[in-house]
PDB file of N, CA and C in Angstrom:
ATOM      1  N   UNK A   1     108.800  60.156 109.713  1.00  0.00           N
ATOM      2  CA  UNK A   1     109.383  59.299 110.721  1.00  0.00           C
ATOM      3  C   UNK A   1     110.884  59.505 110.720  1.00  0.00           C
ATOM      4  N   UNK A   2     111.681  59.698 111.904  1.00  0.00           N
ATOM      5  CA  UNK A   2     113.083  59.928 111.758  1.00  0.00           C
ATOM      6  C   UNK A   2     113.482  58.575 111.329  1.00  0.00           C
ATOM      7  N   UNK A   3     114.768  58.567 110.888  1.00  0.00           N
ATOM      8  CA  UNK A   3     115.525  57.844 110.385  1.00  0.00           C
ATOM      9  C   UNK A   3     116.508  57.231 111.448  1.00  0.00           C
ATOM     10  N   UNK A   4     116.715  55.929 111.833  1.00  0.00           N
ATOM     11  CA  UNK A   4     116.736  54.755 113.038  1.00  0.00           C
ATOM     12  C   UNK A   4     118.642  54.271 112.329  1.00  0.00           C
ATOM     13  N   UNK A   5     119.338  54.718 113.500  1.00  0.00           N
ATOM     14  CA  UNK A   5     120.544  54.284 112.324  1.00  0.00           C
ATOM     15  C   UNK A   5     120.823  52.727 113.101  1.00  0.00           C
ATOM     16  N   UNK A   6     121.538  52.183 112.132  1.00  0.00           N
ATOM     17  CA  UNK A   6     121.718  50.907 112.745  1.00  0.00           C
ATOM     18  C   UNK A   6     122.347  50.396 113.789  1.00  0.00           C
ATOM     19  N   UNK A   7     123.663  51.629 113.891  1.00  0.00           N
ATOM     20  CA  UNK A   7     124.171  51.866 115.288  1.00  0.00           C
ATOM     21  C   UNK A   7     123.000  51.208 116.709  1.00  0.00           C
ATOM     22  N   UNK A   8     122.196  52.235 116.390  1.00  0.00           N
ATOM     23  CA  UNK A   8     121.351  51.961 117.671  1.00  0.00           C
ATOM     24  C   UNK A   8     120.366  50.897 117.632  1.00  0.00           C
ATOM     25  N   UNK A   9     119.904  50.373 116.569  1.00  0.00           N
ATOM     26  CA  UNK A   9     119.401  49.076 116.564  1.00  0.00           C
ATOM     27  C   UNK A   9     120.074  47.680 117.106  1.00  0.00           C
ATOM     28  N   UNK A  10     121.713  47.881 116.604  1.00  0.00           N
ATOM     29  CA  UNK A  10     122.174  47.390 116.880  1.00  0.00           C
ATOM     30  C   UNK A  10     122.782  47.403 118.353  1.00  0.00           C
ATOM     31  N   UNK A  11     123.343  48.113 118.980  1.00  0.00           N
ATOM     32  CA  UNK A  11     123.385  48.537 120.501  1.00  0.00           C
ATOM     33  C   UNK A  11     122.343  47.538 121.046  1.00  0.00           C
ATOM     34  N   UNK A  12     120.889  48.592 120.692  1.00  0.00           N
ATOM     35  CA  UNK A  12     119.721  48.072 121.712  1.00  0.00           C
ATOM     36  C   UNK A  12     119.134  45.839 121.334  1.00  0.00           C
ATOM     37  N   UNK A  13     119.751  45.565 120.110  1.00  0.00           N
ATOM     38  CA  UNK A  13     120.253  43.959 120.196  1.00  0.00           C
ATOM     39  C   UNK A  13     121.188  43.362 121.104  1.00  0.00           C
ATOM     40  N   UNK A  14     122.210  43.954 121.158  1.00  0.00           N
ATOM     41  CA  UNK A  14     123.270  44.082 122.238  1.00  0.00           C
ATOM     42  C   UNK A  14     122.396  44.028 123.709  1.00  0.00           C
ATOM     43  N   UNK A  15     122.135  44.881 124.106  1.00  0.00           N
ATOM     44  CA  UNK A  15     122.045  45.314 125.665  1.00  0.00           C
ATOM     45  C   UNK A  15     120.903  44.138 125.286  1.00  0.00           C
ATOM     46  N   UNK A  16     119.862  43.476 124.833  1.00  0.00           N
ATOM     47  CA  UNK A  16     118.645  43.168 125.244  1.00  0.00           C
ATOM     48  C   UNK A  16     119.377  41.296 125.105  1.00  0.00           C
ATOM     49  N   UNK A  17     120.285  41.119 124.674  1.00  0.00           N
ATOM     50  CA  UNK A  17     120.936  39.871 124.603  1.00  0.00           C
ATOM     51  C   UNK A  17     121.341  39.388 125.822  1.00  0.00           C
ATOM     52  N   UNK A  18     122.224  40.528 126.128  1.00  0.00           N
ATOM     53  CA  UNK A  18     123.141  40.655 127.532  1.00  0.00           C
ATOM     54  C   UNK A  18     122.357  40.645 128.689  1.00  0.00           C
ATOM     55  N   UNK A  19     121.300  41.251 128.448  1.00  0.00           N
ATOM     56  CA  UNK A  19     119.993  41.316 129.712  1.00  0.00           C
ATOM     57  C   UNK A  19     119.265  39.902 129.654  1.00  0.00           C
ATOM     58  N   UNK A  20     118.991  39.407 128.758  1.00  0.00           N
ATOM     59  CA  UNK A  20     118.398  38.181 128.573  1.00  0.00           C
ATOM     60  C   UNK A  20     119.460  37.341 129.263  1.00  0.00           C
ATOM     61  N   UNK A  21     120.740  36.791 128.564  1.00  0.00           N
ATOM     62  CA  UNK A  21     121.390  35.854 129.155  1.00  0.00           C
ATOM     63  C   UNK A  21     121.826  36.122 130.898  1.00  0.00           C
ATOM     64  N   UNK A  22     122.601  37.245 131.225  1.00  0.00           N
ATOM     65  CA  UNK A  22     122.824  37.420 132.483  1.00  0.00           C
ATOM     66  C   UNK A  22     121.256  37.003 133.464  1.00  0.00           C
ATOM     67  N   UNK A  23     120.012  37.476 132.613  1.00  0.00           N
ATOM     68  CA  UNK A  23     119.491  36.302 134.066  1.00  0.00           C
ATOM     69  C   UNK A  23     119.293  35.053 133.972  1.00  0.00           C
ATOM     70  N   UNK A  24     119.217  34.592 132.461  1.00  0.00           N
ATOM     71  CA  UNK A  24     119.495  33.161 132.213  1.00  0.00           C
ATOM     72  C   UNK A  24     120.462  32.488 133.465  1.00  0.00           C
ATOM     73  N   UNK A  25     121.545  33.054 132.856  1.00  0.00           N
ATOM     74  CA  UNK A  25     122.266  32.224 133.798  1.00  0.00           C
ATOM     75  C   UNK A  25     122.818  32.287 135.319  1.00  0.00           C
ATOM     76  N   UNK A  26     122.473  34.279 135.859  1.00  0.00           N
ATOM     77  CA  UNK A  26     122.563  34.233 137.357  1.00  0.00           C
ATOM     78  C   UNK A  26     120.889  34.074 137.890  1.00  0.00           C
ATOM     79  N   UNK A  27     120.060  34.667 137.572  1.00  0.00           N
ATOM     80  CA  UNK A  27     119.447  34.657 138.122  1.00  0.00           C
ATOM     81  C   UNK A  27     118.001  33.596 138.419  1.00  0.00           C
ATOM     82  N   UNK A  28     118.441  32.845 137.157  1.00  0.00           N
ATOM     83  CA  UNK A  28     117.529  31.652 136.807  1.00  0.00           C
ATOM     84  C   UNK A  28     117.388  30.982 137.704  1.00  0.00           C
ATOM     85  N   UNK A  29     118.984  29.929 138.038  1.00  0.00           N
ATOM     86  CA  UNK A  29     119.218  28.449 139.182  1.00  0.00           C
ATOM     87  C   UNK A  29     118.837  29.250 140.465  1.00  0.00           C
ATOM     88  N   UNK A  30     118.937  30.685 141.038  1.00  0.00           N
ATOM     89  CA  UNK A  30     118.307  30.981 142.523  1.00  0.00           C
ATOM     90  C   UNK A  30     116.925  31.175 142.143  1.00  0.00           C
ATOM     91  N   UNK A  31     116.208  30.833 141.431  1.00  0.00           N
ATOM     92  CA  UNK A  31     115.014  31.321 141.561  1.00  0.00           C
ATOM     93  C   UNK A  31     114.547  29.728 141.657  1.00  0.00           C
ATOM     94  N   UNK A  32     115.389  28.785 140.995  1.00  0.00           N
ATOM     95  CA  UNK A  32     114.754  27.436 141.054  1.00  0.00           C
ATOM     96  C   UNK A  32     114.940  27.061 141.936  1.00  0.00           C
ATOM     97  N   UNK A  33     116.294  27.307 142.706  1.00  0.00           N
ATOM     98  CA  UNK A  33     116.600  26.794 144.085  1.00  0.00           C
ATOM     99  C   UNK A  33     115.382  26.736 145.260  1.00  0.00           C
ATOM    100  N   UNK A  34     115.089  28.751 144.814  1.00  0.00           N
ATOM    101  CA  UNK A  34     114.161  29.060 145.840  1.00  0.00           C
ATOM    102  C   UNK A  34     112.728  28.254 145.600  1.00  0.00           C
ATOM    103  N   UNK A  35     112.568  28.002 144.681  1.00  0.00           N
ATOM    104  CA  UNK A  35     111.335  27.284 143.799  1.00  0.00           C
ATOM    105  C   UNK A  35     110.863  25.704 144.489  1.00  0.00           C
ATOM    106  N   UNK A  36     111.944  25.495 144.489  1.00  0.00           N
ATOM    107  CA  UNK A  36     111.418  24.114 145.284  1.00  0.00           C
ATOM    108  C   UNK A  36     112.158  23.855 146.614  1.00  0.00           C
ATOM    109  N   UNK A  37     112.575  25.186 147.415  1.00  0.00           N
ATOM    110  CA  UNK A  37     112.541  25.599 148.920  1.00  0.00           C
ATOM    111  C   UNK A  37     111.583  25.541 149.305  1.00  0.00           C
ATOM    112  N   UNK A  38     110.908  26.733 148.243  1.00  0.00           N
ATOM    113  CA  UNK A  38     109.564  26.224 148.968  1.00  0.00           C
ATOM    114  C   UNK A  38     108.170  25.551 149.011  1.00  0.00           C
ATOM    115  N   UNK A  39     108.024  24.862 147.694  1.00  0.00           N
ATOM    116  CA  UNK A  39     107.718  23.401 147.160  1.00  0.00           C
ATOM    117  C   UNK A  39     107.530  22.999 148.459  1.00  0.00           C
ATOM    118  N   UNK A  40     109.069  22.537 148.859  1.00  0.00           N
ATOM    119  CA  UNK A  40     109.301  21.345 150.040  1.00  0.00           C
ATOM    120  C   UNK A  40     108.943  21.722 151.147  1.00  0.00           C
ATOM    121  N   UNK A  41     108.677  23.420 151.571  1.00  0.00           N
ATOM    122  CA  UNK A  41     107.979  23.668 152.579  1.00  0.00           C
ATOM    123  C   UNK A  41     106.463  23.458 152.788  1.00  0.00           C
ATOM    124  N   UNK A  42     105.759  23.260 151.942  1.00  0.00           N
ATOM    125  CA  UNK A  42     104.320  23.392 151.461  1.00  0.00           C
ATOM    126  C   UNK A  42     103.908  21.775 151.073  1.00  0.00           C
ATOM    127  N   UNK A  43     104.964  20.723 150.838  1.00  0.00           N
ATOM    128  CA  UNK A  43     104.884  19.245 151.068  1.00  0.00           C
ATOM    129  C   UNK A  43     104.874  18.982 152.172  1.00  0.00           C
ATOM    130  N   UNK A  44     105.924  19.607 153.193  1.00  0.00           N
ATOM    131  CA  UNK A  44     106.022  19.378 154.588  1.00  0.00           C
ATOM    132  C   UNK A  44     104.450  19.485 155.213  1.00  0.00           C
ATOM    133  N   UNK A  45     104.475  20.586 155.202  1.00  0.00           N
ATOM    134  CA  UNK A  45     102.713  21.275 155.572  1.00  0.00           C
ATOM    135  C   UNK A  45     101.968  20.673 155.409  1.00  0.00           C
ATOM    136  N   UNK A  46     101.447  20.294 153.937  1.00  0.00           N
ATOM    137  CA  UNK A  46     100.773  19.026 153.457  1.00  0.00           C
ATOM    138  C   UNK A  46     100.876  17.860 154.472  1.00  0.00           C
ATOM    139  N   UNK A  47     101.518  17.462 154.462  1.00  0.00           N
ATOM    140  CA  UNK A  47     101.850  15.839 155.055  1.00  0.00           C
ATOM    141  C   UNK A  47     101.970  16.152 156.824  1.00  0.00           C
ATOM    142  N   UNK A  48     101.990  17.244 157.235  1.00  0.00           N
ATOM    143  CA  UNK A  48     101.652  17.472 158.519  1.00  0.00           C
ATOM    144  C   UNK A  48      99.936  17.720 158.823  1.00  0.00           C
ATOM    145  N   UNK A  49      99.321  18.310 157.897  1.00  0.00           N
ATOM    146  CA  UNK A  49      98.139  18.241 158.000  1.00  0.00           C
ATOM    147  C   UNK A  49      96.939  17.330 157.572  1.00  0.00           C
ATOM    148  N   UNK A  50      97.936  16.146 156.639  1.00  0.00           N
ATOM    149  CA  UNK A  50      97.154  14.974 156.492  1.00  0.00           C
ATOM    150  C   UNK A  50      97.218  14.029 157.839  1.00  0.00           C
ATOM    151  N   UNK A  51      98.971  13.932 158.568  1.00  0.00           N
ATOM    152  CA  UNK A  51      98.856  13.280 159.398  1.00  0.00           C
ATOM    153  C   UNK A  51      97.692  13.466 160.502  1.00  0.00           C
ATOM    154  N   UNK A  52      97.927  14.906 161.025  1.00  0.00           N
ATOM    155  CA  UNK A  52      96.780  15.113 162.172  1.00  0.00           C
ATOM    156  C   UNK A  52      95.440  15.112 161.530  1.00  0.00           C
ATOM    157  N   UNK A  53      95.213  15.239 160.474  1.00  0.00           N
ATOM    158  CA  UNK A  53      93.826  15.059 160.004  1.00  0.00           C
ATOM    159  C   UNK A  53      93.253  13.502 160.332  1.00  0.00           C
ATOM    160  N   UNK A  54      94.150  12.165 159.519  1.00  0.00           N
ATOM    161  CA  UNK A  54      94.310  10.403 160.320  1.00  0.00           C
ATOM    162  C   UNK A  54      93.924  10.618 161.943  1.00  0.00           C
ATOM    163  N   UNK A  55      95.114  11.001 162.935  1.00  0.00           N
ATOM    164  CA  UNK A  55      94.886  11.031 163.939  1.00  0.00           C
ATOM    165  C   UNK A  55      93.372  11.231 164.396  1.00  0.00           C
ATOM    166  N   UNK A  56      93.115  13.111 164.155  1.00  0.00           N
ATOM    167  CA  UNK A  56      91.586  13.090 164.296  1.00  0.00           C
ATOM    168  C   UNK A  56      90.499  12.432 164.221  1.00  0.00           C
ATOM    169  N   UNK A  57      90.615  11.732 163.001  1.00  0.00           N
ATOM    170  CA  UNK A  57      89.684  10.826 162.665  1.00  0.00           C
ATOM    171  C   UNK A  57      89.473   9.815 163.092  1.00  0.00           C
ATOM    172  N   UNK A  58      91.024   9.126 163.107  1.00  0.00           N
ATOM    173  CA  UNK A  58      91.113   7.743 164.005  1.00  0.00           C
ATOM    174  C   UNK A  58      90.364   7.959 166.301  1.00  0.00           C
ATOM    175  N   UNK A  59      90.556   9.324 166.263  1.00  0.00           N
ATOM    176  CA  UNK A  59      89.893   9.911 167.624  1.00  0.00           C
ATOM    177  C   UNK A  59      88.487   9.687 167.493  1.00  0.00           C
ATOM    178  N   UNK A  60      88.002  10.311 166.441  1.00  0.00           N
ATOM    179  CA  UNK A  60      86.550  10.263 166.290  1.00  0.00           C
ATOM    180  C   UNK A  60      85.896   9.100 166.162  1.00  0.00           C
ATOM    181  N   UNK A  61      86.428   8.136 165.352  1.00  0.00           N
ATOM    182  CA  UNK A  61      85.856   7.494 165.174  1.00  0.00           C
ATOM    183  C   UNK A  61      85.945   6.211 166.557  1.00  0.00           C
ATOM    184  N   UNK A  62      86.942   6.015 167.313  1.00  0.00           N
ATOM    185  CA  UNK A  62      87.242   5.674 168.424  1.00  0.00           C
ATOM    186  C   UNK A  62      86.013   6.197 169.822  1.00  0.00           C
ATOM    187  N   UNK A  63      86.200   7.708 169.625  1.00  0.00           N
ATOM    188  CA  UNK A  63      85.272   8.295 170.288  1.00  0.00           C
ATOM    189  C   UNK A  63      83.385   7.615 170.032  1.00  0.00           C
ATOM    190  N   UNK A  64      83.174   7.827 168.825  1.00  0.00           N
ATOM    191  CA  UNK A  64      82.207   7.064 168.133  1.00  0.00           C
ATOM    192  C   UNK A  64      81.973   5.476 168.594  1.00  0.00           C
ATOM    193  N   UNK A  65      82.950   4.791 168.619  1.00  0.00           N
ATOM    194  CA  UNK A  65      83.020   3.081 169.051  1.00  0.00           C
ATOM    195  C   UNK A  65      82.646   3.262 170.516  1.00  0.00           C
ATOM    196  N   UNK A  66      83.229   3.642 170.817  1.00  0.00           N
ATOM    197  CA  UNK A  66      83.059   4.002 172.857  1.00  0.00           C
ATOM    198  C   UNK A  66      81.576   4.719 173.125  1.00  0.00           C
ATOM    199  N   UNK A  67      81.294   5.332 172.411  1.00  0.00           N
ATOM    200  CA  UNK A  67      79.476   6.254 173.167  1.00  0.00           C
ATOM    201  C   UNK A  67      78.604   4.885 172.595  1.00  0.00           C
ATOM    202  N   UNK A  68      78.998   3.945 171.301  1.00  0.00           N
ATOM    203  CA  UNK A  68      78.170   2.794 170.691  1.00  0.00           C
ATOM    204  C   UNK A  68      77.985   1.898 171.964  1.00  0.00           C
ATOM    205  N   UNK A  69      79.451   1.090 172.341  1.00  0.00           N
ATOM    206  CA  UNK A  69      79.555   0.363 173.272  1.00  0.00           C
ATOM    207  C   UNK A  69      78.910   0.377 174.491  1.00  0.00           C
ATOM    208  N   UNK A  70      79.078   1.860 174.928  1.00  0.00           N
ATOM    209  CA  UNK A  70      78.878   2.262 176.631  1.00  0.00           C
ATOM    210  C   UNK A  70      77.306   2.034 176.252  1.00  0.00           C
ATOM    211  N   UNK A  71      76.575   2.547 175.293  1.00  0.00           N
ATOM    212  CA  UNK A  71      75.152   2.498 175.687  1.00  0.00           C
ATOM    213  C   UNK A  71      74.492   1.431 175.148  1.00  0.00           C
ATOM    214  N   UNK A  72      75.283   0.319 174.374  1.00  0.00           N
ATOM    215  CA  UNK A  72      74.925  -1.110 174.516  1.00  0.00           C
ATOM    216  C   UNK A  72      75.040  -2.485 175.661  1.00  0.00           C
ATOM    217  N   UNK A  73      76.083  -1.127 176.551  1.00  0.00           N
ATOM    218  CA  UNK A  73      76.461  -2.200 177.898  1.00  0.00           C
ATOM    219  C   UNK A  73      75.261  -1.803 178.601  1.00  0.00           C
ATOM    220  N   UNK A  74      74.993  -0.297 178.794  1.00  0.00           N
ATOM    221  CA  UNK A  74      74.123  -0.167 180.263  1.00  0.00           C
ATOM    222  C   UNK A  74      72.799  -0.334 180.282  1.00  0.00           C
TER     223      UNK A  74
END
């Protein structure tokens, strides 16, 4: 097995520190930013498709009261 001098052990501690922290700290907060961008797009969505889902229902079941009624009147 060749012989590993510490030079380069040490270097490759170096660079893998420097690589670690630089995205720690640039690239981390845009990824969280983006993280619950779009979270909040996909809550939006949510809560747009519960609303019209209510609506629908409140239709149907309306629709439902009205065919009951009409053929208890005639």
């Amino acid at each position: 097995m060749p012989d590993v001098s510490l030079g380069s052990l040490l270097a490759a501690a170096l660079v893998s520190a420097a690589v670690a922290l630089s995205v720690e700290w640039f690239a981390k907060p845009r990824l969280e930013a983006r993280k619950e961008r779009i979270l909040g797009r996909y809550r939006a969505r949510d809560n747009v498709w519960r609303a019209l889902n209510s609506i629908l229902l409140a239709a149907a079941v309306r629709v439902k009261s009205n065919e009951t009624q009409g053929s208890a009147v005639s």
